[in-house]
PDB file of N, CA and C in Angstrom:
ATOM      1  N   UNK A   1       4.181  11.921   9.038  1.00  0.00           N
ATOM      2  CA  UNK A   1       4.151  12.230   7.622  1.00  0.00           C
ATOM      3  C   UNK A   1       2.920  11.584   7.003  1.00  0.00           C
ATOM      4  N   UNK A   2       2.446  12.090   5.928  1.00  0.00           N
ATOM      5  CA  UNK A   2       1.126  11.321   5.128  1.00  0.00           C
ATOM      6  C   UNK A   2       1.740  11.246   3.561  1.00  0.00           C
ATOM      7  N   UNK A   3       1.279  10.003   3.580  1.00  0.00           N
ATOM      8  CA  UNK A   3       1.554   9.180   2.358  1.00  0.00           C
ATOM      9  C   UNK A   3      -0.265   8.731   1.775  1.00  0.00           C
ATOM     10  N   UNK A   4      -0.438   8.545   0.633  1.00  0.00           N
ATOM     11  CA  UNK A   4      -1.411   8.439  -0.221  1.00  0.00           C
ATOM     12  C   UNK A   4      -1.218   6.504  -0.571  1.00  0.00           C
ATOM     13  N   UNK A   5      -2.052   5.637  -0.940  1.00  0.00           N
ATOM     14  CA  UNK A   5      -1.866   4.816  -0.762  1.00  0.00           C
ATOM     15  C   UNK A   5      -3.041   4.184  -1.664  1.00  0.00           C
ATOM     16  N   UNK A   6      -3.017   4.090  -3.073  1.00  0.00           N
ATOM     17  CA  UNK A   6      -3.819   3.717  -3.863  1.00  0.00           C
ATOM     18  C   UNK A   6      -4.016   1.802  -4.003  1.00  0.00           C
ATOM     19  N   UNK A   7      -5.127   1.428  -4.298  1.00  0.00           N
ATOM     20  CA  UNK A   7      -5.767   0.468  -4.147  1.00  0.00           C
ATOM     21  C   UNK A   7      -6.496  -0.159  -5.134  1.00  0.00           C
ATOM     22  N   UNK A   8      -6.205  -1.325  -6.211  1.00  0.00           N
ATOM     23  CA  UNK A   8      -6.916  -1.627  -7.629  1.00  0.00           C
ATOM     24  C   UNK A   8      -7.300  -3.105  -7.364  1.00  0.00           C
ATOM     25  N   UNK A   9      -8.409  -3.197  -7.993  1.00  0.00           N
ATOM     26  CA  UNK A   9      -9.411  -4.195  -8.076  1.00  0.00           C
ATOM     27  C   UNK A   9      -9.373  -5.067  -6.785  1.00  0.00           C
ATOM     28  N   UNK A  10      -9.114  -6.152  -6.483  1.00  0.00           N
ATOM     29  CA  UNK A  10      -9.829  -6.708  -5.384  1.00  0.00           C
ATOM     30  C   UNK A  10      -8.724  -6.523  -4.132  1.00  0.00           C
ATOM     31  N   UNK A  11      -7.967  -5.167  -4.101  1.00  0.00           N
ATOM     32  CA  UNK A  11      -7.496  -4.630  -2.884  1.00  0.00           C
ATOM     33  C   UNK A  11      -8.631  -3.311  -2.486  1.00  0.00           C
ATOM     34  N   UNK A  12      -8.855  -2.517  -3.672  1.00  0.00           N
ATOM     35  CA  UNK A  12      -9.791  -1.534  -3.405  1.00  0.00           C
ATOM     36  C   UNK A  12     -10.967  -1.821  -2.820  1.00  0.00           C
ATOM     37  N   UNK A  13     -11.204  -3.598  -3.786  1.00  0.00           N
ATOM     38  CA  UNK A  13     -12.837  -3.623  -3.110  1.00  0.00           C
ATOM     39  C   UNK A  13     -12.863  -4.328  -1.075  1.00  0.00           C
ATOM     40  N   UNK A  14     -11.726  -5.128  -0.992  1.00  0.00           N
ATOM     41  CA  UNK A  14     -11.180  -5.489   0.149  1.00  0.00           C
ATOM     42  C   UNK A  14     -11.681  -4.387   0.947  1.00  0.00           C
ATOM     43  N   UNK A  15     -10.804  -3.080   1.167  1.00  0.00           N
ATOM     44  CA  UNK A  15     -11.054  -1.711   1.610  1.00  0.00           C
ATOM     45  C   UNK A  15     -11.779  -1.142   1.783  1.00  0.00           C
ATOM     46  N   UNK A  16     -12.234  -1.006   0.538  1.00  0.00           N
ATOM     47  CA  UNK A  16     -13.631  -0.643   0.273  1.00  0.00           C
ATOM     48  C   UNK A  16     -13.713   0.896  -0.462  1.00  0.00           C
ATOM     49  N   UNK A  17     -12.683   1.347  -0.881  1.00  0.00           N
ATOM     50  CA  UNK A  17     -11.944   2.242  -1.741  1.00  0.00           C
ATOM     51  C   UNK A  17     -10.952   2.322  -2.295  1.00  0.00           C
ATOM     52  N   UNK A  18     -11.031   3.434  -3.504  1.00  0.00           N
ATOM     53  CA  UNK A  18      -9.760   2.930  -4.264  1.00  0.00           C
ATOM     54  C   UNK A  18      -8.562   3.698  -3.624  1.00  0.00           C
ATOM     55  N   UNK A  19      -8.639   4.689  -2.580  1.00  0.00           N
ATOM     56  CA  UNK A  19      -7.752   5.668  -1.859  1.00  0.00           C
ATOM     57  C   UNK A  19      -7.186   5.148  -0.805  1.00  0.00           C
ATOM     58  N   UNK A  20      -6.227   5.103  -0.191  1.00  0.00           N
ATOM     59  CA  UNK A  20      -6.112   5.962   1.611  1.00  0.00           C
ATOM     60  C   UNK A  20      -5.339   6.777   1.828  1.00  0.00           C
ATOM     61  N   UNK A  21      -5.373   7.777   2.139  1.00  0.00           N
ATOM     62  CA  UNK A  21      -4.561   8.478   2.839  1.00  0.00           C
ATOM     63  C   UNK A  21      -3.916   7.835   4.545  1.00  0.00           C
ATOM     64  N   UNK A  22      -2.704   7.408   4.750  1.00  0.00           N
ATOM     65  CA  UNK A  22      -2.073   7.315   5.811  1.00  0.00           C
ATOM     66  C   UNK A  22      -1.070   8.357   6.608  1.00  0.00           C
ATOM     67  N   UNK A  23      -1.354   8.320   7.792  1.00  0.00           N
ATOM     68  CA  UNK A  23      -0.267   8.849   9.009  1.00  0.00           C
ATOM     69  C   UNK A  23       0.291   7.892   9.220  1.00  0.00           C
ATOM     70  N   UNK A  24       2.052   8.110   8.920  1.00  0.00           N
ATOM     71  CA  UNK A  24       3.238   7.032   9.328  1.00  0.00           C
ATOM     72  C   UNK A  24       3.940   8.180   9.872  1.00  0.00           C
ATOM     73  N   UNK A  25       4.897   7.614  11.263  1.00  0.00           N
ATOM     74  CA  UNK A  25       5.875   7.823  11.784  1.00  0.00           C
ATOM     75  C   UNK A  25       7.328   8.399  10.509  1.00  0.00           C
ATOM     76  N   UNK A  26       7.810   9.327  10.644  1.00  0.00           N
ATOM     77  CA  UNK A  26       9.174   9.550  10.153  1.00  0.00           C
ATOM     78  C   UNK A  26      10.024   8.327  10.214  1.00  0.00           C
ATOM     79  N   UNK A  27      10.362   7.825   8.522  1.00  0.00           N
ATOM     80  CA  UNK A  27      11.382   6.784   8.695  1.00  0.00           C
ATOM     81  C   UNK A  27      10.563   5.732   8.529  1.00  0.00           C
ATOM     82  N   UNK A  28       8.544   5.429   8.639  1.00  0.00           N
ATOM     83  CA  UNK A  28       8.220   4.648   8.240  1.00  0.00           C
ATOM     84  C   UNK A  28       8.859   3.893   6.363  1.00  0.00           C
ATOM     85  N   UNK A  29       8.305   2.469   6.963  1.00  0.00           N
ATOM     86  CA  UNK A  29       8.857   2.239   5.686  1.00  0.00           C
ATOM     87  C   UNK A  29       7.754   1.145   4.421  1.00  0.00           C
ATOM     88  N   UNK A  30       7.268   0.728   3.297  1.00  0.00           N
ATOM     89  CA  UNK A  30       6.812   0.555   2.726  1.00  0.00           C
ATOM     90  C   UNK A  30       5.985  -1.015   3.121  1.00  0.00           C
ATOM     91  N   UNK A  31       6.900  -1.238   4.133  1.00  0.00           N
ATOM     92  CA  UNK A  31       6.207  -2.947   4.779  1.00  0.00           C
ATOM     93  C   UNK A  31       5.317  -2.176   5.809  1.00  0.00           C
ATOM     94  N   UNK A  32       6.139  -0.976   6.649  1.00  0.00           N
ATOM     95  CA  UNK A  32       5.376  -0.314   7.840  1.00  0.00           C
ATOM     96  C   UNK A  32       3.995  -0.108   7.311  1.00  0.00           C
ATOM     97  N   UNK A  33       3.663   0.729   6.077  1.00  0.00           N
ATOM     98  CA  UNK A  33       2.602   1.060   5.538  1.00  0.00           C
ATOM     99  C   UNK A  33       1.750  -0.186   5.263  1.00  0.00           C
ATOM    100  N   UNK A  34       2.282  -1.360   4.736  1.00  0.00           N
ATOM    101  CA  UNK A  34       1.309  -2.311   4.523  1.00  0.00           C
ATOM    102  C   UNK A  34       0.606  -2.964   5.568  1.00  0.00           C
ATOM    103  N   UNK A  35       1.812  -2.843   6.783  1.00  0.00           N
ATOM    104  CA  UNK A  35       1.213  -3.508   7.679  1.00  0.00           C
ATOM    105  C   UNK A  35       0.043  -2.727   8.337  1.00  0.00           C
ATOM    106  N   UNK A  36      -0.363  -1.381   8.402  1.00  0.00           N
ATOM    107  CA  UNK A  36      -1.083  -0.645   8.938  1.00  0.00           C
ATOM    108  C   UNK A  36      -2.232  -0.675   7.871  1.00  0.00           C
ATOM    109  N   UNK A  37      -2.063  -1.027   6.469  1.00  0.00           N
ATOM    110  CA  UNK A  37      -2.881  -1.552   5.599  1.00  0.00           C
ATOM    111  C   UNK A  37      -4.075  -2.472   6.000  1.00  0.00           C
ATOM    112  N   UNK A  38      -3.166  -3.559   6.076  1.00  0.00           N
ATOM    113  CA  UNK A  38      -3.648  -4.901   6.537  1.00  0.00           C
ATOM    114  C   UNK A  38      -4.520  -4.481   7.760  1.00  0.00           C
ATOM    115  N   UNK A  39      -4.277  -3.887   9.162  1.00  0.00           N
ATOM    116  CA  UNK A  39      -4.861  -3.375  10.354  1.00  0.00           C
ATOM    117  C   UNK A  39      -6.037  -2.356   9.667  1.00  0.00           C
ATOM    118  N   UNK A  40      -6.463  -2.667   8.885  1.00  0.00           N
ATOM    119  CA  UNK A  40      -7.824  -1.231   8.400  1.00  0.00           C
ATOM    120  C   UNK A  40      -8.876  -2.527   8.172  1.00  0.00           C
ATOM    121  N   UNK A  41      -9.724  -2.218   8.695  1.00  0.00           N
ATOM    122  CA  UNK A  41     -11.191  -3.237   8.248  1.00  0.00           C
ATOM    123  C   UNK A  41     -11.173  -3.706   7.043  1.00  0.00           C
ATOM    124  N   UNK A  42     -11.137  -4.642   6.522  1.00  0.00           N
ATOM    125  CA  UNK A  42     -10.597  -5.579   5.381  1.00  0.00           C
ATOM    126  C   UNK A  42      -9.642  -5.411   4.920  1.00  0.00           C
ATOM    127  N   UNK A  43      -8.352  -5.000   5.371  1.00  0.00           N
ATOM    128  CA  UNK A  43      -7.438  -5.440   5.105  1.00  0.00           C
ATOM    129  C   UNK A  43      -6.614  -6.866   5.436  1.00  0.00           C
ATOM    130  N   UNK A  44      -7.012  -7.647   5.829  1.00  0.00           N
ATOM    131  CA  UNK A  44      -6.522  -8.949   6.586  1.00  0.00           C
ATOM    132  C   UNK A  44      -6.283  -9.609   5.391  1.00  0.00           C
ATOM    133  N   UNK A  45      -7.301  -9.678   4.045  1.00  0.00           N
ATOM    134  CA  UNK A  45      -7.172  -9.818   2.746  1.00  0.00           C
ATOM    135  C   UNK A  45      -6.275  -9.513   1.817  1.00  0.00           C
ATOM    136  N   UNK A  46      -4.975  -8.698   2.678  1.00  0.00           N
ATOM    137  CA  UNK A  46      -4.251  -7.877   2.006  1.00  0.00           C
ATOM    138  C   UNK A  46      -3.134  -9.124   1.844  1.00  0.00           C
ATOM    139  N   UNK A  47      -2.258  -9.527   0.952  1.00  0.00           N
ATOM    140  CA  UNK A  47      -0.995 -10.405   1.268  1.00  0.00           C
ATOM    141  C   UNK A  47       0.154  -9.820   2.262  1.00  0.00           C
ATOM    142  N   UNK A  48       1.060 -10.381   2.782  1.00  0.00           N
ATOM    143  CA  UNK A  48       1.681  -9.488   3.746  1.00  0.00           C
ATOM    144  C   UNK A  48       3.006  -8.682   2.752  1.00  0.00           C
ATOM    145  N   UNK A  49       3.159  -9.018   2.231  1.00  0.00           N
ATOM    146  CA  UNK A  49       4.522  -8.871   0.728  1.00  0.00           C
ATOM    147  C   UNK A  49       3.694  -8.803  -0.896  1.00  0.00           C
ATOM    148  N   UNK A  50       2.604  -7.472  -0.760  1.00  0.00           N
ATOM    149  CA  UNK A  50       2.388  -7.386  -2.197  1.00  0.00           C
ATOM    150  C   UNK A  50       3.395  -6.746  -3.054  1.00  0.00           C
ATOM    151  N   UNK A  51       3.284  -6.479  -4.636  1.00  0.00           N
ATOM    152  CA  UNK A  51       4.077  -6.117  -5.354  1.00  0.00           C
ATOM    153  C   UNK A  51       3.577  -4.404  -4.842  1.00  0.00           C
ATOM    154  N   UNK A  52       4.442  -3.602  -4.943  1.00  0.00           N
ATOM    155  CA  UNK A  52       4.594  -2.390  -4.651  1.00  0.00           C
ATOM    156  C   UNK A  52       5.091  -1.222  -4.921  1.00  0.00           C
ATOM    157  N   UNK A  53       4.386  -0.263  -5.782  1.00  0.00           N
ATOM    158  CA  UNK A  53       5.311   0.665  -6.189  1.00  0.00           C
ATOM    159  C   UNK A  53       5.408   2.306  -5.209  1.00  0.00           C
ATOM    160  N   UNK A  54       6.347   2.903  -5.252  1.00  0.00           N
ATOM    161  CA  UNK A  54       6.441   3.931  -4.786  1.00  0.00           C
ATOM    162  C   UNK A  54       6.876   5.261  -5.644  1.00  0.00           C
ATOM    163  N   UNK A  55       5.845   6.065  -6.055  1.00  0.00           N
ATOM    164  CA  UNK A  55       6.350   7.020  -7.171  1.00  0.00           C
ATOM    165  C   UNK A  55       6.405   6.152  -8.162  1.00  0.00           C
ATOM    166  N   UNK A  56       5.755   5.612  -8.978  1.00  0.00           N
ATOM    167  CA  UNK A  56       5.663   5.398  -9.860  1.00  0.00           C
ATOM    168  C   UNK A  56       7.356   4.075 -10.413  1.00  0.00           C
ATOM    169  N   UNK A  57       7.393   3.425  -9.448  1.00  0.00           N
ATOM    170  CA  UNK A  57       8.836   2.988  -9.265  1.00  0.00           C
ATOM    171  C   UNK A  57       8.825   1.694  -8.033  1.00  0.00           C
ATOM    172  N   UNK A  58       8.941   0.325  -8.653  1.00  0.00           N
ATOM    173  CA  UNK A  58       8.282  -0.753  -7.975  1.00  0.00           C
ATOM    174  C   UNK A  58       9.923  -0.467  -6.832  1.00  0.00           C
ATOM    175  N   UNK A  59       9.373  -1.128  -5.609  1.00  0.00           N
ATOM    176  CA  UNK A  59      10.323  -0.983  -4.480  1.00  0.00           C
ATOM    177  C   UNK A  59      10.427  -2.443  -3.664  1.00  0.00           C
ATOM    178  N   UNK A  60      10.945  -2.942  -3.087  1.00  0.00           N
ATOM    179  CA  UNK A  60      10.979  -3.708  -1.799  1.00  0.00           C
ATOM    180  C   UNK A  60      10.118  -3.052  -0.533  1.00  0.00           C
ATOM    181  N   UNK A  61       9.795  -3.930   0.339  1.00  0.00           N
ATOM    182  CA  UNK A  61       9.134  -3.777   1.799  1.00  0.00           C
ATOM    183  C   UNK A  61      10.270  -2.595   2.315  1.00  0.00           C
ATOM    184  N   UNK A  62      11.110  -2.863   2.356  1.00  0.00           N
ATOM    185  CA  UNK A  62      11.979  -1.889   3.375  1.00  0.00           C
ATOM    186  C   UNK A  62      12.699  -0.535   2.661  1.00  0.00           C
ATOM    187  N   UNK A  63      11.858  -0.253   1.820  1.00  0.00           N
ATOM    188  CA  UNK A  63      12.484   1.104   1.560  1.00  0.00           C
ATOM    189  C   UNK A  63      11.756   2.185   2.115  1.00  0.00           C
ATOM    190  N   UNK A  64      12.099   3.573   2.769  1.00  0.00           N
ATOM    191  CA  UNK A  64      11.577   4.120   3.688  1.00  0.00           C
ATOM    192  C   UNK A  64      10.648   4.929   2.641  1.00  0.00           C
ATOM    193  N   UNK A  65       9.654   5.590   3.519  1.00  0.00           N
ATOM    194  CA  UNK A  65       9.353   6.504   2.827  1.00  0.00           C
ATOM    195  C   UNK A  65       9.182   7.949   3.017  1.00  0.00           C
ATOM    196  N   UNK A  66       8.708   9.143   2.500  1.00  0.00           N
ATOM    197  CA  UNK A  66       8.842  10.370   2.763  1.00  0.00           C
ATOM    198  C   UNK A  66       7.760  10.759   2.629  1.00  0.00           C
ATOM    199  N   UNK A  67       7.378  11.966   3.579  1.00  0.00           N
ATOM    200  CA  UNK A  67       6.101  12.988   3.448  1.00  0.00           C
ATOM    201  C   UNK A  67       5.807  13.075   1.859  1.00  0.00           C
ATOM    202  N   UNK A  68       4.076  12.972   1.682  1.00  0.00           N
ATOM    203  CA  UNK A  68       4.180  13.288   0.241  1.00  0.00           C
ATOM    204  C   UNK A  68       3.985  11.873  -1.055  1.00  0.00           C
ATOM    205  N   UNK A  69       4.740  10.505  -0.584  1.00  0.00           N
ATOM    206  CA  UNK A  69       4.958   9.423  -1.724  1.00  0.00           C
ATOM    207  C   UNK A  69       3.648   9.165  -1.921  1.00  0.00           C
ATOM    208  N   UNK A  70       3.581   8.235  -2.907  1.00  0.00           N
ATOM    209  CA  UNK A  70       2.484   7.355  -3.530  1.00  0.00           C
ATOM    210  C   UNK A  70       2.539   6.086  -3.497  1.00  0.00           C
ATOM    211  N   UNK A  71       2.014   5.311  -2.707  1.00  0.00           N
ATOM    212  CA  UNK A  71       2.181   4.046  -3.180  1.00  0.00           C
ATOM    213  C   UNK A  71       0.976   3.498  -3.706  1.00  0.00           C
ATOM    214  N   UNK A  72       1.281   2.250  -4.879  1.00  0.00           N
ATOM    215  CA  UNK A  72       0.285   1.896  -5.665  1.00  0.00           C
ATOM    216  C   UNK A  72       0.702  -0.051  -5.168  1.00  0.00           C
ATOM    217  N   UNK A  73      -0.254  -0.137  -4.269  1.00  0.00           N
ATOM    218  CA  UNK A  73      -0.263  -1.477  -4.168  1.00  0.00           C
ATOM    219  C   UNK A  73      -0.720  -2.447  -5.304  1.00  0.00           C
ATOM    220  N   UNK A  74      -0.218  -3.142  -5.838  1.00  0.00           N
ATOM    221  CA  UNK A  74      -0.355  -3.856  -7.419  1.00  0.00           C
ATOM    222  C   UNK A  74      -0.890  -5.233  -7.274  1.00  0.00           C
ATOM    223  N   UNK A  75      -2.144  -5.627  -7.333  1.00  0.00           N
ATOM    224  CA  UNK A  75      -2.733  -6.971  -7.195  1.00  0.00           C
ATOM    225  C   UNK A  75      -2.096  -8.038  -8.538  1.00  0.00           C
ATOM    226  N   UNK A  76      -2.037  -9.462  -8.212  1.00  0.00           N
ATOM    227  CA  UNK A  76      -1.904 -10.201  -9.069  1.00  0.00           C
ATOM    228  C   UNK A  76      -2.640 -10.145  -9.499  1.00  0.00           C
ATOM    229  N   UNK A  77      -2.218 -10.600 -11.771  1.00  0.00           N
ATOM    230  CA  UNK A  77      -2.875  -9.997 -12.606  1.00  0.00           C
ATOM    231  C   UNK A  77      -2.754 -12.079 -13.240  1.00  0.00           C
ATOM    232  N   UNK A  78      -4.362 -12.290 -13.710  1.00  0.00           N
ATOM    233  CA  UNK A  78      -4.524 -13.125 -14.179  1.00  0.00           C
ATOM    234  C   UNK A  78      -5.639 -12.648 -15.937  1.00  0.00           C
ATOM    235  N   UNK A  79      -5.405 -13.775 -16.690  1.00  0.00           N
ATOM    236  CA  UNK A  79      -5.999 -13.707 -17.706  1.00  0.00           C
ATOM    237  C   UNK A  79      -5.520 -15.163 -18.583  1.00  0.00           C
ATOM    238  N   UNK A  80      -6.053 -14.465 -20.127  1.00  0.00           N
ATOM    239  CA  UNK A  80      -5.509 -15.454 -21.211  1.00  0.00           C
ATOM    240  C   UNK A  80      -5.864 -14.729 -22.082  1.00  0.00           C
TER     241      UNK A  80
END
């Protein structure tokens, strides 16, 4: 299945885009995806448990996913 796998500020630049498109196994699941994250040339930078949404809808590591989702990996947000 292919899942879309968006990427903001210093995960995108990590990457080196703000996209990926991934191939996961049927039944992959939202940690599966990160971890194949992390395995992409700068991803090692990635945390192993970022915040994570799927469809527009924050999730846990172990929720599966389906042909088609979105995930929006969500970097910690600092300011004042």
């Amino acid at each position: 299945m292919n899942v879309r796998a968006l990427l903001f500020a210093s995960y995108a630049d990590a990457l080196g885009q703000p996209a990926v498109q991934l191939t996961l196994p049927e039944g992959a699941t939202v940690g599966d995806a990160v971890t194949r994250l992390r395995g992409m040339p700068g991803g090692a930078s990635l945390p192993a448990s970022p915040l994570v949404a799927v469809n527009l809808s924050y999730v846990k590591p172990s929720a599966t996913l389906v042909h088609g989702d979105e995930l929006a990996l969500i970097p910690p947000v600092a300011g004042g």
